[in-house]
PDB file of N, CA and C in Angstrom:
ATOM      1  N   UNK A   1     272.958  -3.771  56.820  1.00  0.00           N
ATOM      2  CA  UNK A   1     271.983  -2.710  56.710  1.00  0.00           C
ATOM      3  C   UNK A   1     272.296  -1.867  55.473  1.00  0.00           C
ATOM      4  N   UNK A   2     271.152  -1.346  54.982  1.00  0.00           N
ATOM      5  CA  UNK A   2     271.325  -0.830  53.375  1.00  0.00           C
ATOM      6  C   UNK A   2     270.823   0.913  53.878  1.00  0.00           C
ATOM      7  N   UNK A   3     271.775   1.540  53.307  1.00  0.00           N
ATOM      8  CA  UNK A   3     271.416   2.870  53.421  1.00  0.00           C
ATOM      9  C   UNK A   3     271.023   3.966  52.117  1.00  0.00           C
ATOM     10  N   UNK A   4     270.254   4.665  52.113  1.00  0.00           N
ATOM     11  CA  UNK A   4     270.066   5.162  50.616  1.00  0.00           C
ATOM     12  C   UNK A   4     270.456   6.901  51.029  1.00  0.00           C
ATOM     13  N   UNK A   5     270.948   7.448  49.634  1.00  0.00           N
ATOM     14  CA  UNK A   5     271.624   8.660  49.866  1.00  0.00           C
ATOM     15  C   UNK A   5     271.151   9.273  48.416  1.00  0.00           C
ATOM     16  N   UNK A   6     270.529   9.989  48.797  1.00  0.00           N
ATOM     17  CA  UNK A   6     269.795  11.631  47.561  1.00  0.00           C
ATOM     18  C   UNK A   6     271.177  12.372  47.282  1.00  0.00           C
ATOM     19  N   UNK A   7     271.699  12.232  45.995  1.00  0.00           N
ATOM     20  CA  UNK A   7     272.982  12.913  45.806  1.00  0.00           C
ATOM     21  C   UNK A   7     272.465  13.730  44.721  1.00  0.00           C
ATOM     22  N   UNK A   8     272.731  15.469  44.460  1.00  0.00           N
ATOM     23  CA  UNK A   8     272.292  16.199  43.661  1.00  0.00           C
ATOM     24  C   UNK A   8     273.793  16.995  43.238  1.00  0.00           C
ATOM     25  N   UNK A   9     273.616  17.436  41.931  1.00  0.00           N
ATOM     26  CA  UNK A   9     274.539  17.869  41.752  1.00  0.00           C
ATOM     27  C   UNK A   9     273.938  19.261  41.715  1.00  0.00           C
ATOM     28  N   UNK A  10     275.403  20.222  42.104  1.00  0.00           N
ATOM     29  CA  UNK A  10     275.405  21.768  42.960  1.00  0.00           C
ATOM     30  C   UNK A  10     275.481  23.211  41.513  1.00  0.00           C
ATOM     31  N   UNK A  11     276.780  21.886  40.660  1.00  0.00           N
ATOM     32  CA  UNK A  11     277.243  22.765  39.168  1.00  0.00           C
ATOM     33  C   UNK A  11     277.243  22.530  38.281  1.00  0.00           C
ATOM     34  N   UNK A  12     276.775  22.796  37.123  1.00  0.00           N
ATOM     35  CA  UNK A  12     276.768  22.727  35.374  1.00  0.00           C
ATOM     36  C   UNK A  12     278.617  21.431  36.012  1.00  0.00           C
ATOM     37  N   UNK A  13     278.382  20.608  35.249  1.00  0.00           N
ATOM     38  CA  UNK A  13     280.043  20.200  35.137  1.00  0.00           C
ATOM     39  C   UNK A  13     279.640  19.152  34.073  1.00  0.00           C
ATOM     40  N   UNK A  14     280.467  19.460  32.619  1.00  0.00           N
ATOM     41  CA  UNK A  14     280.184  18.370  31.517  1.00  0.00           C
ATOM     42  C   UNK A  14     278.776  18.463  31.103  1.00  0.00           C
ATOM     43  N   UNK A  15     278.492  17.888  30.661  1.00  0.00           N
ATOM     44  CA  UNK A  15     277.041  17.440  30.427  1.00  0.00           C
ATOM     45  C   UNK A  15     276.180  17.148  31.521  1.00  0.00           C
ATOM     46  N   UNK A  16     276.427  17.430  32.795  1.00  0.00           N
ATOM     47  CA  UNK A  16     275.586  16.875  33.896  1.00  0.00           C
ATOM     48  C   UNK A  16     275.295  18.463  34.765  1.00  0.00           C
ATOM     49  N   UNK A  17     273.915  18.460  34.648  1.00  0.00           N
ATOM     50  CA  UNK A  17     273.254  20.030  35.130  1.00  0.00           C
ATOM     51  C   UNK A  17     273.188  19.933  36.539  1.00  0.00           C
ATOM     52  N   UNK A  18     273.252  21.479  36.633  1.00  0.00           N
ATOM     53  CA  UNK A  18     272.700  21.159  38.153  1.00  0.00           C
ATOM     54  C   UNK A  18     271.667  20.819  38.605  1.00  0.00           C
ATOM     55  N   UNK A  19     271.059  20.039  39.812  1.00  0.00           N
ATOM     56  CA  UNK A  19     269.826  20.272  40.082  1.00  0.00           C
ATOM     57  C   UNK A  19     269.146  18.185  39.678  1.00  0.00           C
ATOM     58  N   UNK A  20     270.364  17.861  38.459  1.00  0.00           N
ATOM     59  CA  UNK A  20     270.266  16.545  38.249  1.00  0.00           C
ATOM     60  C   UNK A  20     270.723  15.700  39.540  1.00  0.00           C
ATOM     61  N   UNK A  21     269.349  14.738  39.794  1.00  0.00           N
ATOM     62  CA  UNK A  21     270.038  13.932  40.932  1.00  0.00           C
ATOM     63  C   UNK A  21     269.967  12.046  40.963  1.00  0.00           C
ATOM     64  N   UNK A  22     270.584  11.391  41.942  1.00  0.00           N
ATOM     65  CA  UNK A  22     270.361  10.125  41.527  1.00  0.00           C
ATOM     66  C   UNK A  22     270.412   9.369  43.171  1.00  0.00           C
ATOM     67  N   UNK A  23     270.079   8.053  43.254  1.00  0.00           N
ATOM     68  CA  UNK A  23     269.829   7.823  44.241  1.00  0.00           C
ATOM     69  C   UNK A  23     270.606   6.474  44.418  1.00  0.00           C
ATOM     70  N   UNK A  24     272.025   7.046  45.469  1.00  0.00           N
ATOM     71  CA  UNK A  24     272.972   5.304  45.549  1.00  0.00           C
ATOM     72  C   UNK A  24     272.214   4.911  47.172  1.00  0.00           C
ATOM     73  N   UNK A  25     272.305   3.634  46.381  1.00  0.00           N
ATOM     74  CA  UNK A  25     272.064   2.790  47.983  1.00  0.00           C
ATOM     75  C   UNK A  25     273.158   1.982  48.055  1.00  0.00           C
ATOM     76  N   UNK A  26     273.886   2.603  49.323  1.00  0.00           N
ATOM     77  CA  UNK A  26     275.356   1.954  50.123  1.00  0.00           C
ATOM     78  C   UNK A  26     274.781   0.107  51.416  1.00  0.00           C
ATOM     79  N   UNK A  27     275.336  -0.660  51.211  1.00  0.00           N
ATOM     80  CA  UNK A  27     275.135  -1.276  51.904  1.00  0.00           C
ATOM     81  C   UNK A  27     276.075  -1.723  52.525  1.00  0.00           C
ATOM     82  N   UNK A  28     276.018  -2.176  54.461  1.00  0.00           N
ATOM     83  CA  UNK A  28     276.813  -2.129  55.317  1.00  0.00           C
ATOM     84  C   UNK A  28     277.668  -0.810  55.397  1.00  0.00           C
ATOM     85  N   UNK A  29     277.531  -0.053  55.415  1.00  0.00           N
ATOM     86  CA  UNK A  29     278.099   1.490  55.131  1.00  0.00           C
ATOM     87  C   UNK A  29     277.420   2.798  55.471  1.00  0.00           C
ATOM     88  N   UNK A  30     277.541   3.959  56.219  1.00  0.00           N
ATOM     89  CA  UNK A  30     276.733   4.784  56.199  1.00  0.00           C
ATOM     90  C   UNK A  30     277.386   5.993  55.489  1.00  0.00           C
ATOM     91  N   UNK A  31     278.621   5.712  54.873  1.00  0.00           N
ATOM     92  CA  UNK A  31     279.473   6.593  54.591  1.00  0.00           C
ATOM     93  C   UNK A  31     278.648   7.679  53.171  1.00  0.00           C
ATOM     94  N   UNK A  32     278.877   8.705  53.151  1.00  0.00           N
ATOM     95  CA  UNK A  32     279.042   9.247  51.593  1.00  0.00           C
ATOM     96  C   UNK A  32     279.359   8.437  50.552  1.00  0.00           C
ATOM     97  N   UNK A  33     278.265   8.349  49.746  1.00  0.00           N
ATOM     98  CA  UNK A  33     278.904   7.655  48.046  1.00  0.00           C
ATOM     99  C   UNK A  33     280.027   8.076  47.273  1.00  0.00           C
ATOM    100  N   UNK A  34     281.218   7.449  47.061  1.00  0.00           N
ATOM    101  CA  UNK A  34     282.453   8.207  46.017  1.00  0.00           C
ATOM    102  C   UNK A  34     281.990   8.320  45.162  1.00  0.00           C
ATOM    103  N   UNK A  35     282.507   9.069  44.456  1.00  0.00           N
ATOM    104  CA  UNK A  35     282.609   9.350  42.871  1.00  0.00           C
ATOM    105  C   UNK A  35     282.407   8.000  41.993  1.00  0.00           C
ATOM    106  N   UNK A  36     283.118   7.020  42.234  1.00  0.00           N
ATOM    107  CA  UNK A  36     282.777   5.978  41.065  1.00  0.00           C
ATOM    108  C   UNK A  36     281.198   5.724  41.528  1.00  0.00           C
ATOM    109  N   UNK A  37     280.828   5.415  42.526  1.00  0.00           N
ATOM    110  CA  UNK A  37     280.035   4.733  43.048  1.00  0.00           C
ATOM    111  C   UNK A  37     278.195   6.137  42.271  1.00  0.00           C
ATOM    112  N   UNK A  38     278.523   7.012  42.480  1.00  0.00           N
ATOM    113  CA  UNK A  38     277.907   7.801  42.060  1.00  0.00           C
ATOM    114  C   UNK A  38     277.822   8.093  40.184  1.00  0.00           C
ATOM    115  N   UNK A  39     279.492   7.734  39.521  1.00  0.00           N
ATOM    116  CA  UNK A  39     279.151   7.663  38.250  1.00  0.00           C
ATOM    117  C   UNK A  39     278.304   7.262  38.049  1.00  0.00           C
ATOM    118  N   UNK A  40     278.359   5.445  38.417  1.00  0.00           N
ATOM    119  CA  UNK A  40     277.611   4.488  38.059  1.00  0.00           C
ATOM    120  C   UNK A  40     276.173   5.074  38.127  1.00  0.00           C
ATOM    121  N   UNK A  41     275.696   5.559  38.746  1.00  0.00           N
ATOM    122  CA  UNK A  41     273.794   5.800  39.009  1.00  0.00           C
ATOM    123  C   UNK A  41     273.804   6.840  38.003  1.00  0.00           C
ATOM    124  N   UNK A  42     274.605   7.828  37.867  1.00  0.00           N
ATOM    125  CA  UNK A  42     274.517   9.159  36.543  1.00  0.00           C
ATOM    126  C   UNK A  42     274.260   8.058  35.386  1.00  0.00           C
ATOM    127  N   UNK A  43     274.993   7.366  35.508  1.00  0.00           N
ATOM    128  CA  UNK A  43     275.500   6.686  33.926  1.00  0.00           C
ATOM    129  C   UNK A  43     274.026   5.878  33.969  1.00  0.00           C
ATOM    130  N   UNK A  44     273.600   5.137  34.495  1.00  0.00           N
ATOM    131  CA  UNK A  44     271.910   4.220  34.563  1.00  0.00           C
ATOM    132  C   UNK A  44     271.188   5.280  34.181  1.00  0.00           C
ATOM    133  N   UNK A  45     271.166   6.208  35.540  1.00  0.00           N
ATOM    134  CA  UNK A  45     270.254   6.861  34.787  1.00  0.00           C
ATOM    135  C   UNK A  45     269.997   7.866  33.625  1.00  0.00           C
ATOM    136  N   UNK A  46     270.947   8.877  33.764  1.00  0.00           N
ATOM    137  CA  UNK A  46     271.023   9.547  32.398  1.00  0.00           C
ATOM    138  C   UNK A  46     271.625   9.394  30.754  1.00  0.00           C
ATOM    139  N   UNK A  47     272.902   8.127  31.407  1.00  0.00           N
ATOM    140  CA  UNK A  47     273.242   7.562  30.429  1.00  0.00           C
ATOM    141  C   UNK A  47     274.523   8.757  29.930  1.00  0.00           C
ATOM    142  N   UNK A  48     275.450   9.280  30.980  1.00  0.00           N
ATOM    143  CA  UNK A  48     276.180  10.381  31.095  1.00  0.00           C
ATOM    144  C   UNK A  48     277.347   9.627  31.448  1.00  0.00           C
ATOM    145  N   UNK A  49     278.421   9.953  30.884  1.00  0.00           N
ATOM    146  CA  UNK A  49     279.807   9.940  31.871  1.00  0.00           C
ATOM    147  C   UNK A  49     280.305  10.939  32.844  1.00  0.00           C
ATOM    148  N   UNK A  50     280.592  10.811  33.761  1.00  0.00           N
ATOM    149  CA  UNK A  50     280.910  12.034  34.103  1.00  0.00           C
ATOM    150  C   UNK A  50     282.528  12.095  33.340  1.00  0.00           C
ATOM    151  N   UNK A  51     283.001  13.517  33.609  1.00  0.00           N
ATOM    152  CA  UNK A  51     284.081  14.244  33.207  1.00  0.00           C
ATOM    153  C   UNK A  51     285.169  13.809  33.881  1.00  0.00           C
ATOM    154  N   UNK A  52     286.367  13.944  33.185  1.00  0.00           N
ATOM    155  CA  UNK A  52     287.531  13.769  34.364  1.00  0.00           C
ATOM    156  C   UNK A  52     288.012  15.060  35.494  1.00  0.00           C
ATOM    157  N   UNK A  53     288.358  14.538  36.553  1.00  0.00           N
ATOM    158  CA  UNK A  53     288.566  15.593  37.430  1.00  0.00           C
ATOM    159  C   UNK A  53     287.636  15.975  37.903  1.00  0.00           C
ATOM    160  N   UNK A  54     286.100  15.429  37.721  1.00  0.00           N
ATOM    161  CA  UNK A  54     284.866  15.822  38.744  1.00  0.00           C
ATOM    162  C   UNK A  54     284.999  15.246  40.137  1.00  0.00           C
ATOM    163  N   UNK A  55     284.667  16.001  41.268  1.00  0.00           N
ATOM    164  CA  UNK A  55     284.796  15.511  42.348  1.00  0.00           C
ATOM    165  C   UNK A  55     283.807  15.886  43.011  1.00  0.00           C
ATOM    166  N   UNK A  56     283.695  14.793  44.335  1.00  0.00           N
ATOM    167  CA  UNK A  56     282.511  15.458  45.091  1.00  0.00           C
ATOM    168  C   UNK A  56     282.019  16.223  45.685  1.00  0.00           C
ATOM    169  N   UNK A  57     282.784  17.879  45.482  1.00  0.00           N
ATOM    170  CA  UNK A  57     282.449  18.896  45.775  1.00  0.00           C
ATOM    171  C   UNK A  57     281.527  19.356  45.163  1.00  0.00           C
ATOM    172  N   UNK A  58     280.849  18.550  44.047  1.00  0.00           N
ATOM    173  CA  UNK A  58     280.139  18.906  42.413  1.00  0.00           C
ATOM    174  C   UNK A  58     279.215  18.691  42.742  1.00  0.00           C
ATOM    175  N   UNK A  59     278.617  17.966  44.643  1.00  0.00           N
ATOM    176  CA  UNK A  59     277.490  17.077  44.503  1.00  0.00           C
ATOM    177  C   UNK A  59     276.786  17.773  46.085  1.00  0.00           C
ATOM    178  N   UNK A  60     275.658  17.532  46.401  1.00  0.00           N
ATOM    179  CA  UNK A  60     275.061  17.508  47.258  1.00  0.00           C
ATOM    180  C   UNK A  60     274.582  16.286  48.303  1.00  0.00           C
ATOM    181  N   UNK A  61     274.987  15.964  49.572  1.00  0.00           N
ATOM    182  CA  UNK A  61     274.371  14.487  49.826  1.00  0.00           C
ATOM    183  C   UNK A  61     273.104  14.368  50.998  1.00  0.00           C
ATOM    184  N   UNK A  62     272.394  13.743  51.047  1.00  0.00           N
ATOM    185  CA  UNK A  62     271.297  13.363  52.125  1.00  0.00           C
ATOM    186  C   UNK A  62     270.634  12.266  51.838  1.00  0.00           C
ATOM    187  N   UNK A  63     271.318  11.427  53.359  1.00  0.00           N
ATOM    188  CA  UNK A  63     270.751  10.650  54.140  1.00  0.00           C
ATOM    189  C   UNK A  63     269.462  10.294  54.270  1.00  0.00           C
ATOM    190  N   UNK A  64     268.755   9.405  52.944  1.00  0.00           N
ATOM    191  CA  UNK A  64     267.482   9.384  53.237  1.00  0.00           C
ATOM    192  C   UNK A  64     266.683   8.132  54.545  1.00  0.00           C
ATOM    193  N   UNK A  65     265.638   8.150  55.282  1.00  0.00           N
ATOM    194  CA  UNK A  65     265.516   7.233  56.522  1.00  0.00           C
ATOM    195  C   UNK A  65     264.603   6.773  55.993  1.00  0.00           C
TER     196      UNK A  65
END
């Protein structure tokens, strides 16, 4: 089963604003997206690295059905 998760970010951190968001889809998993797993969709879509030492306190998550 494939789950999709609305992750927004909360703070200015690096080049990545707040309010910017991206959309991981976890499969077999209902867990929260990590950090790498979330680079990756910043990086597709905005074409951003994130910073070192960003963590997922930086982010917002929901469970989309």
């Amino acid at each position: 089963m494939s789950y999709l998760w609305k992750v927004s970010c909360v703070n200015t951190t690096g080049k990545l604003a707040k309010g910017m968001e991206v959309e991981v889809v976890k499969n077999g998993s209902n867990s929260k997206p990590n950090i790498k797993e979330i680079a990756v969709e910043i990086k597709k879509k905005y074409g951003i690295d994130l910073i070192n030492g960003c963590s997922l306190s930086n982010f917002s998550f929901e469970l989309k059905k």
